[in-house]
C-alpha atoms as a PDB file:
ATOM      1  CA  UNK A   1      33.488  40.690  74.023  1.00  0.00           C
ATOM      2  CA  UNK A   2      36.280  38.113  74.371  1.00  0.00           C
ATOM      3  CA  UNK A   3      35.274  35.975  71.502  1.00  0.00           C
ATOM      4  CA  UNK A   4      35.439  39.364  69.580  1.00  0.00           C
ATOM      5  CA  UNK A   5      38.850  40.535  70.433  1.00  0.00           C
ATOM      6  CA  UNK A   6      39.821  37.068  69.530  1.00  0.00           C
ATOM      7  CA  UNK A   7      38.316  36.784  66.102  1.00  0.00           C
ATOM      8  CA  UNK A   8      40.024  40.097  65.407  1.00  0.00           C
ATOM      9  CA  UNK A   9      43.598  38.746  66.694  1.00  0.00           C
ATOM     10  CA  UNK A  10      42.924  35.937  64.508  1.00  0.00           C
ATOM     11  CA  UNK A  11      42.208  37.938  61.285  1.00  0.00           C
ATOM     12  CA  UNK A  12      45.332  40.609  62.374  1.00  0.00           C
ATOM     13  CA  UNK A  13      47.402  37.808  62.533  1.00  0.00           C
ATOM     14  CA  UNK A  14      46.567  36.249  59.878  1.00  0.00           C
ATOM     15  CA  UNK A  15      46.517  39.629  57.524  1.00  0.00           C
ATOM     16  CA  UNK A  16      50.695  40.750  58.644  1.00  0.00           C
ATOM     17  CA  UNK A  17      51.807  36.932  57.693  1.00  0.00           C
ATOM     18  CA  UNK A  18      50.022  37.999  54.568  1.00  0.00           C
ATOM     19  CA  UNK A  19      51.438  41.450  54.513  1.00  0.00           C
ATOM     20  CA  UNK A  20      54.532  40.302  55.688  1.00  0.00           C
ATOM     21  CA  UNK A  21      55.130  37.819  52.636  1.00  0.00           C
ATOM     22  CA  UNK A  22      54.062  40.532  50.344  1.00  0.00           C
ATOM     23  CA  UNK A  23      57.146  42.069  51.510  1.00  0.00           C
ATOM     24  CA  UNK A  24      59.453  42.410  48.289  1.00  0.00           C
ATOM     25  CA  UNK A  25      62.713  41.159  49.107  1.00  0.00           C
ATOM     26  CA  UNK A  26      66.219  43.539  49.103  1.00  0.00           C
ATOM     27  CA  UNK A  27      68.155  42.038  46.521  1.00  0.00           C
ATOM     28  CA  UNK A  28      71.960  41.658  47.093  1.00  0.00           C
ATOM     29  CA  UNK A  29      72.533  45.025  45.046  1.00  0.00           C
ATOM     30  CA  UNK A  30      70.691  46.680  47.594  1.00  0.00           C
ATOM     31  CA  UNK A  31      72.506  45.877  50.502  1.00  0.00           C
ATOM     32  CA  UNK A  32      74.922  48.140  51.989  1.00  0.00           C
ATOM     33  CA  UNK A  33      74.030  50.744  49.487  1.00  0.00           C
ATOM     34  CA  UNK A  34      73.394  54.779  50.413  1.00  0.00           C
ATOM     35  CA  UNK A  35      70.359  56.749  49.674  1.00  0.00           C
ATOM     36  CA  UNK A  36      72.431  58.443  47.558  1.00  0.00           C
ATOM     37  CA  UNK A  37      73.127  55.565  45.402  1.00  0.00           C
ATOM     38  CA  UNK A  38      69.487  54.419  45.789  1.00  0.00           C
ATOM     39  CA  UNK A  39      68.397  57.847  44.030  1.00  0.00           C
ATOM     40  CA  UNK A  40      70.855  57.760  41.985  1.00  0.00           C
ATOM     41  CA  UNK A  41      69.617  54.542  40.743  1.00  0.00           C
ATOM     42  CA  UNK A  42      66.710  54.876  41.071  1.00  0.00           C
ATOM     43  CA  UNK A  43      66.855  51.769  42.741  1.00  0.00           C
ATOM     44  CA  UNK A  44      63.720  51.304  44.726  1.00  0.00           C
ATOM     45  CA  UNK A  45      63.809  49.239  48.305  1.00  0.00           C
ATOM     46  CA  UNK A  46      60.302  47.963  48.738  1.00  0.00           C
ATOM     47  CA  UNK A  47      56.765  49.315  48.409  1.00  0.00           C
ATOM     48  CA  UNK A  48      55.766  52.431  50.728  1.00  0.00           C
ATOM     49  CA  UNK A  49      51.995  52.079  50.874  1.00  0.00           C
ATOM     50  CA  UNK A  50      52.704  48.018  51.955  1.00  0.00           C
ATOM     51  CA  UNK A  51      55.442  48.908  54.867  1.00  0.00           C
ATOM     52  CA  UNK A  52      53.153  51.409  56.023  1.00  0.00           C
ATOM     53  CA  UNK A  53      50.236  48.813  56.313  1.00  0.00           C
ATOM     54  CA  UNK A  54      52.356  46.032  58.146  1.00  0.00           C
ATOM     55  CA  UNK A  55      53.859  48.629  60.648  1.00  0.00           C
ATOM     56  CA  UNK A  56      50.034  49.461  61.502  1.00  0.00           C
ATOM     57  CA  UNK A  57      49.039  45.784  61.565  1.00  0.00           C
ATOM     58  CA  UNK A  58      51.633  45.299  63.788  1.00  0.00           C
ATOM     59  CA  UNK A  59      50.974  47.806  66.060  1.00  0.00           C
ATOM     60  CA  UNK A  60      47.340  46.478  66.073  1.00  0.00           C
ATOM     61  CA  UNK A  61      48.441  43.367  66.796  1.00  0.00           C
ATOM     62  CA  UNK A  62      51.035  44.319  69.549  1.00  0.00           C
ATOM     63  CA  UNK A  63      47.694  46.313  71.082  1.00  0.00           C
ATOM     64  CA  UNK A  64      45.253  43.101  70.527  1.00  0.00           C
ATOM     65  CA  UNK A  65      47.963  40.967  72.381  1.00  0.00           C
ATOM     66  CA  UNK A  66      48.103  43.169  75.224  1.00  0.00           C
ATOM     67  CA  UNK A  67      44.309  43.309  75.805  1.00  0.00           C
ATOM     68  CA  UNK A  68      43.410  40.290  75.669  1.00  0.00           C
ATOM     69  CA  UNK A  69      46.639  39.358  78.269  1.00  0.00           C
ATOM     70  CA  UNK A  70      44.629  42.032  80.500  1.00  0.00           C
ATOM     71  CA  UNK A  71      41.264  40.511  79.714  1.00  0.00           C
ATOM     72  CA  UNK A  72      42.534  36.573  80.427  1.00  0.00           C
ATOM     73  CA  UNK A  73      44.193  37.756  83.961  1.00  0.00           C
ATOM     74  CA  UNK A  74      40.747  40.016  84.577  1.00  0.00           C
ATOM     75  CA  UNK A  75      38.510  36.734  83.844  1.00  0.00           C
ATOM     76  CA  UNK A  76      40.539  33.826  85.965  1.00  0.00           C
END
């Protein structure tokens, strides 16, 4: 069971740096701009569907770190 949870932390850590370099960077136009302007413009700030899927790896991960704290303290 432990050596699962870890394998999993390893690939959910390893999938958000991933995700998290996907991340399209704000250029300096962006900054500091309103939605309005950002409709307007059409100007768009990053991809929805790849947020999304880092805010749930990270909340995986968050989870995943706290179990297997839980599970290290149960075992010593």
């Amino acid at each position: 069971m432990r050596v699962f949870f870890l394998c999993l932390y390893l690939f959910i850590s390893i999938t958000l740096i991933i995700l998290i370099l996907l991340q399209k960077n704000l250029n300096s136009i962006n900054i500091g701009t309103s939605n309005i302007n950002k409709n307007l413009f059409n100007i768009s700030t990053s991809n929805e569907f790849l947020t999304r899927l880092t805010i749930i790896f990270a909340c995986l991960f968050l989870i995943l770190s706290i179990l297997q704290c839980n599970i290290n303290n149960c075992i010593l």
